[in-house]
N, C-alpha and C. Protein backbone atom coordinates (compact mmCIF):
# COMPACT_ATOMS: atom_id res chain seq x y z
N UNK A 1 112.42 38.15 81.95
CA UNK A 1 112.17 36.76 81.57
C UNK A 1 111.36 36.08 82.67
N UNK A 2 109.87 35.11 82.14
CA UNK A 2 109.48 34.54 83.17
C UNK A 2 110.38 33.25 83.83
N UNK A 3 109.80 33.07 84.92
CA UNK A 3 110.10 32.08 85.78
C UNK A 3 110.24 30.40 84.62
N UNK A 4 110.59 29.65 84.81
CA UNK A 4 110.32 28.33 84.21
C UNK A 4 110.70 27.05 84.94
N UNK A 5 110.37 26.29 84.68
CA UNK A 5 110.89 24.90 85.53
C UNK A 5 110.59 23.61 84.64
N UNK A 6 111.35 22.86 85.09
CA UNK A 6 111.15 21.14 84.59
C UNK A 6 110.88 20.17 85.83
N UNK A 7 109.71 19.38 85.43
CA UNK A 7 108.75 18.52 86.53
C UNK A 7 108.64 17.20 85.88
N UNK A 8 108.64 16.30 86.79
CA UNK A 8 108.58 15.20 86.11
C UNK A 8 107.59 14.45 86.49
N UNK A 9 106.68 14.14 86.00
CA UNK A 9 105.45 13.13 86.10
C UNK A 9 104.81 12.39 85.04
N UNK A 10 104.65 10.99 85.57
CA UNK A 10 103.83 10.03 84.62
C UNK A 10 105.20 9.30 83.78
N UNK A 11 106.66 9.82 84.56
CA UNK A 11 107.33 9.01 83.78
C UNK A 11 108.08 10.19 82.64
N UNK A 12 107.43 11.18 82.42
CA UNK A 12 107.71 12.03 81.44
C UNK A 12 108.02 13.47 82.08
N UNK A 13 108.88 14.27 81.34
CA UNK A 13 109.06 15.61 81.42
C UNK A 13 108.61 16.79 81.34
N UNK A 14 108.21 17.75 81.92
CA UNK A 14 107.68 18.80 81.37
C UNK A 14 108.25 20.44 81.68
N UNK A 15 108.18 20.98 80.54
CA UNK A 15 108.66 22.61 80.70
C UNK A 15 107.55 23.20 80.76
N UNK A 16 107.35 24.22 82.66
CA UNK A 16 106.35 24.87 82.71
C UNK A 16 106.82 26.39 83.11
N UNK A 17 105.70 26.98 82.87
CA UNK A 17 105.19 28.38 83.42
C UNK A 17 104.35 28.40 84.09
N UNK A 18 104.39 29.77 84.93
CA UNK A 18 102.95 29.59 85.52
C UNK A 18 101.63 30.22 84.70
N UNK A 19 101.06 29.54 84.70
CA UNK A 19 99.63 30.05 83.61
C UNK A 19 99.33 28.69 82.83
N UNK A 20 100.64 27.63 82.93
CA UNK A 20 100.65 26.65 81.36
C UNK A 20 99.71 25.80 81.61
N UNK A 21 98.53 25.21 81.05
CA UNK A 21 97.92 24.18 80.79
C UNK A 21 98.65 23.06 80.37
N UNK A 22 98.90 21.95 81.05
CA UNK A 22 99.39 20.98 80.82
C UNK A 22 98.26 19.63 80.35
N UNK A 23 98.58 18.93 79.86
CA UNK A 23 97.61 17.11 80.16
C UNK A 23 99.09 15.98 80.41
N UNK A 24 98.72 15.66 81.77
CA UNK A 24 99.29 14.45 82.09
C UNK A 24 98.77 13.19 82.39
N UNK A 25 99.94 12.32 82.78
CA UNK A 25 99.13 11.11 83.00
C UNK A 25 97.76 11.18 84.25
N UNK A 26 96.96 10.14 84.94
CA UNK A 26 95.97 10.58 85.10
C UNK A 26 97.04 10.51 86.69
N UNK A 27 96.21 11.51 87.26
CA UNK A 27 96.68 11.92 88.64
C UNK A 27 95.43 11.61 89.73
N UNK A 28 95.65 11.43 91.20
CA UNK A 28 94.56 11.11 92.10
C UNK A 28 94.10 11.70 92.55
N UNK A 29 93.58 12.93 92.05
CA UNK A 29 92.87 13.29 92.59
C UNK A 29 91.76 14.37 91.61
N UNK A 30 91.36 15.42 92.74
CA UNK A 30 89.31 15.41 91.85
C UNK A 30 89.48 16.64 91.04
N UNK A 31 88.95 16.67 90.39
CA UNK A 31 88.57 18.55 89.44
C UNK A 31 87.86 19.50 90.32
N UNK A 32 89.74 20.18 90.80
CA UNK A 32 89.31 21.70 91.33
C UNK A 32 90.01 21.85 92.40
N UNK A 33 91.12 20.08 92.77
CA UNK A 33 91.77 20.05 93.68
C UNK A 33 92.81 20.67 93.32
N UNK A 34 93.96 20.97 94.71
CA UNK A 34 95.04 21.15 94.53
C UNK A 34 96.10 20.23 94.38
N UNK A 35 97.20 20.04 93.45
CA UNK A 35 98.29 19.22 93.47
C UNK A 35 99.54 19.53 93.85
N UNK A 36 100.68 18.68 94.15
CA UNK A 36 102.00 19.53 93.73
C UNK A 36 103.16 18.33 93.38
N UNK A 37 104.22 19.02 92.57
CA UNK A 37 104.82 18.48 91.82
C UNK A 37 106.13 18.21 92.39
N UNK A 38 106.83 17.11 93.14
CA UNK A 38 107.80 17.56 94.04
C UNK A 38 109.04 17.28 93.56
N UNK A 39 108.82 16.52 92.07
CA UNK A 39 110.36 16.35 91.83
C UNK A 39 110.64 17.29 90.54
N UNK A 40 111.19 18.31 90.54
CA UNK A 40 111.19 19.32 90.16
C UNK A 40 112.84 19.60 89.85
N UNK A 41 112.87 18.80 88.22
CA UNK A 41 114.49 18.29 87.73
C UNK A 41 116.03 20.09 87.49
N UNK A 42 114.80 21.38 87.04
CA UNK A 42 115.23 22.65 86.89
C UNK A 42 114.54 23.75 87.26
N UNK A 43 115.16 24.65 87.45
CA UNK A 43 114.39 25.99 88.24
C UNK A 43 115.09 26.87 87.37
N UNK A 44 114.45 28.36 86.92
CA UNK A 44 115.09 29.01 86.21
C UNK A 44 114.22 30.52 86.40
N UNK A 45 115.27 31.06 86.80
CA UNK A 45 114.04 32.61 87.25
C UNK A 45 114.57 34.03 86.27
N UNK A 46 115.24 33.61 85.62
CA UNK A 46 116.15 34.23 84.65
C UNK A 46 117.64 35.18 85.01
N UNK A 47 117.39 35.42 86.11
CA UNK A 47 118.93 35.31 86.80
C UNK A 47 119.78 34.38 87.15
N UNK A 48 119.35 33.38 87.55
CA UNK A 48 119.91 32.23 88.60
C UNK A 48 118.99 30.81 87.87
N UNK A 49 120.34 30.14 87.28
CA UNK A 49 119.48 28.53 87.06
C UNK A 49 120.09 27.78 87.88
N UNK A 50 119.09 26.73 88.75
CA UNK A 50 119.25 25.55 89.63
C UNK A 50 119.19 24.47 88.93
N UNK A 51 120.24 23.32 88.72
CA UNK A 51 119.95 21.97 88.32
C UNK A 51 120.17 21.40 89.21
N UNK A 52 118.96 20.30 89.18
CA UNK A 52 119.30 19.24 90.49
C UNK A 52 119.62 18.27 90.32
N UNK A 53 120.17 16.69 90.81
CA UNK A 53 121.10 15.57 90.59
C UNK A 53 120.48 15.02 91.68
N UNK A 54 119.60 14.31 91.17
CA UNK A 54 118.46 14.29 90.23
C UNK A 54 117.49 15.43 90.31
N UNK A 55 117.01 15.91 91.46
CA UNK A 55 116.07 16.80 91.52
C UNK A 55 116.99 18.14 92.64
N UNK A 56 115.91 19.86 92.38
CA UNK A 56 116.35 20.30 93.10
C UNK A 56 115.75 20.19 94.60
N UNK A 57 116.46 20.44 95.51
CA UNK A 57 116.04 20.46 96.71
C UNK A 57 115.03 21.15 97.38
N UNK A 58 113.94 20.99 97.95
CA UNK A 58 112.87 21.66 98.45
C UNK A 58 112.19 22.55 97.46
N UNK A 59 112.59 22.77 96.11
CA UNK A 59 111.37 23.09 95.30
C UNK A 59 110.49 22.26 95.20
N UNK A 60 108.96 23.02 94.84
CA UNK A 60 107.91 22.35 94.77
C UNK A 60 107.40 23.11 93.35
N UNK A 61 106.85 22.71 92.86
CA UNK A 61 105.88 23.28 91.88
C UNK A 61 104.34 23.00 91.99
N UNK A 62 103.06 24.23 92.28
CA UNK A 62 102.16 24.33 92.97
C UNK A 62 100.87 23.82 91.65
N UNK A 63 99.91 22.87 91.28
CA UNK A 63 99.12 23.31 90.25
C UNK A 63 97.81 23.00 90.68
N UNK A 64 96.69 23.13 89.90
CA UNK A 64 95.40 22.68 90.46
C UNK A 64 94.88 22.19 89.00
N UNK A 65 94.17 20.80 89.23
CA UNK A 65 93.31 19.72 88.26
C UNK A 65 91.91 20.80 87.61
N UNK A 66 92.15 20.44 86.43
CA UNK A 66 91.40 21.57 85.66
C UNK A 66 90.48 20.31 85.13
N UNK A 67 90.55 19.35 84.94
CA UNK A 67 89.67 18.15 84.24
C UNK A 67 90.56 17.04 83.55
N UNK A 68 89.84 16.22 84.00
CA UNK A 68 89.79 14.70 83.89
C UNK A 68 89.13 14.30 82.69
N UNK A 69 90.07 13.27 81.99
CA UNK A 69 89.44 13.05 80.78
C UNK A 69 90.11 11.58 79.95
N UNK A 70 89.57 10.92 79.03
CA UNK A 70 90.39 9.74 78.34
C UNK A 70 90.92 10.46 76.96
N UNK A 71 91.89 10.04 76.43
CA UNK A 71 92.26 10.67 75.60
C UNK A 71 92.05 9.85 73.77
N UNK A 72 92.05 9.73 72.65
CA UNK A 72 91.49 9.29 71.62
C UNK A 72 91.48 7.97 71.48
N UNK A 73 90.74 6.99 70.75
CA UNK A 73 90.99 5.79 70.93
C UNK A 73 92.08 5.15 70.13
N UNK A 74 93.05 4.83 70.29
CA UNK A 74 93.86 3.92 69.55
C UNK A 74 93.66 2.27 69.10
N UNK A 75 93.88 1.90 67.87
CA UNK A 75 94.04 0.58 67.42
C UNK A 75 95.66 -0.03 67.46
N UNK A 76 95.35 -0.98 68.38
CA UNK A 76 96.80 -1.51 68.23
C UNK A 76 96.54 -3.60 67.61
N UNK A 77 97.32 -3.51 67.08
CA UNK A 77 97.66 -4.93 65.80
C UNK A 77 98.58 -5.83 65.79
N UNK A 78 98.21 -6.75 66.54
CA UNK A 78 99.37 -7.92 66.19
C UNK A 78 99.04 -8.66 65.10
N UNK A 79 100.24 -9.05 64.06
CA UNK A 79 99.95 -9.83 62.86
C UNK A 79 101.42 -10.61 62.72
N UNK A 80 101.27 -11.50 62.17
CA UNK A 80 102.07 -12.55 61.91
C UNK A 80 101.81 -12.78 60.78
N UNK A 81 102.12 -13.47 59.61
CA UNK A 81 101.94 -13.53 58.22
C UNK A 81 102.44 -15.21 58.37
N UNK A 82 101.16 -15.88 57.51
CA UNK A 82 101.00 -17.40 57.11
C UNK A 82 100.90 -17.74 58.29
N UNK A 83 100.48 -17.70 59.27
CA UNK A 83 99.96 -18.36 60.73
C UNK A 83 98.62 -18.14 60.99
N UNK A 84 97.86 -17.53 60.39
CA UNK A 84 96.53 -17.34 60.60
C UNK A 84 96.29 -16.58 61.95
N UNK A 85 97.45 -15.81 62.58
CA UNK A 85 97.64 -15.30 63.88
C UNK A 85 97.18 -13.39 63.14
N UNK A 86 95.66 -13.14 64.36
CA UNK A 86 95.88 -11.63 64.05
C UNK A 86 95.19 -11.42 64.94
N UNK A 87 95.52 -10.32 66.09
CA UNK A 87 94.71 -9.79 67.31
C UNK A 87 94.48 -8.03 67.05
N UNK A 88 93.50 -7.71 67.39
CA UNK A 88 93.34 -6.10 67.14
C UNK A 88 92.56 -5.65 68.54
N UNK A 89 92.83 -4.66 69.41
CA UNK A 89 92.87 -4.46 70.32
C UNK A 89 93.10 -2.65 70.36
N UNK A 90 91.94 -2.39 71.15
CA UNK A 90 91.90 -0.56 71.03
C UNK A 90 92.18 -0.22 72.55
N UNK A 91 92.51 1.15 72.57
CA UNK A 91 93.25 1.09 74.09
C UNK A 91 93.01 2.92 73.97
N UNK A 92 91.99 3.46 74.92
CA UNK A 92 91.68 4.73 75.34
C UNK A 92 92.77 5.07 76.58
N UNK A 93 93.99 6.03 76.35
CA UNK A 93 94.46 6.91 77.84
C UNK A 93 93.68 7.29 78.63
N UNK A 94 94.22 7.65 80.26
CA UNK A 94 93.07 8.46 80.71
C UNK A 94 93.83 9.52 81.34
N UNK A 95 93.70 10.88 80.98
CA UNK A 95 94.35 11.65 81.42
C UNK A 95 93.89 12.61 82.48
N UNK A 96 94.89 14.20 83.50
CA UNK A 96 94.20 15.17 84.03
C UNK A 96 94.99 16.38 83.22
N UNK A 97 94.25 16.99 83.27
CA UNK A 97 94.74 18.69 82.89
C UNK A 97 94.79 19.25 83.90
N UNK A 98 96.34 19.80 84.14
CA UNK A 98 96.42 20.46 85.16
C UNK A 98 96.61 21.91 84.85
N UNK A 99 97.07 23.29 85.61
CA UNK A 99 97.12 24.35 85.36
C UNK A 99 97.93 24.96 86.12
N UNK A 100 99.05 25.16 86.31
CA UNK A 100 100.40 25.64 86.80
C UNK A 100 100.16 26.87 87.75
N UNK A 101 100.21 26.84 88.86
CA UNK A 101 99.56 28.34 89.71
C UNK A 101 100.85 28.56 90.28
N UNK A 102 101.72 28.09 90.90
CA UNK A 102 103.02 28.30 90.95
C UNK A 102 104.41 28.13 91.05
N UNK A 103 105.77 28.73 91.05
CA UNK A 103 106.45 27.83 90.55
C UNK A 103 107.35 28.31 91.95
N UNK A 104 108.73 27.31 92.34
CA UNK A 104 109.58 28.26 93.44
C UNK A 104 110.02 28.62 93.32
């Protein structure tokens, strides 16, 4: 069984491998850099699972920025009915793709 882990960034969760293409929120830095992921909620190597409270200790999870990008445009709508009240408002994400190189 491979390796796996849970990382938390942008607010949100993720179950990785190493190899996984991820898209997260947008991260600071450039396409081609290295990142790392330090709060790192499970570790799982298929012998031995680590949960951490909140995170485990001194794991890291290793990845590198594969591209930068906004993600589709959304319409968002406020309406009120018999007030003559209506706002419409579009709102592009901006995300990075990262790529999981390794896990602890």
């Amino acid at each position: 069984m491979a390796k796996i882990a849970v990382i938390e960034t942008g607010g949100k969760q993720y179950l990785v491998t190493e190899g996984t293409v991820l898209t997260v929120e947008k991260l600071d830095a450039e396409k081609g850099s290295k990142v790392a992921f330090e709060k790192v909620l499970l570790v799982d190597d298929g012998a031995k699972t680590q949960v951490g409270s909140p995170t485990v200790k001194g794991a890291k999870v290793s990845a590198e920025v594969v591209a930068d990008g906004r993600d589709k445009k959304i319409t968002v709508i406020h309406y009120r009915a018999k007030s003559r009240y209506f706002k419409k408002r579009g709102h592009r994400q901006h995300f990075s793709k990262v790529k999981i190189t390794a896990l602890p």
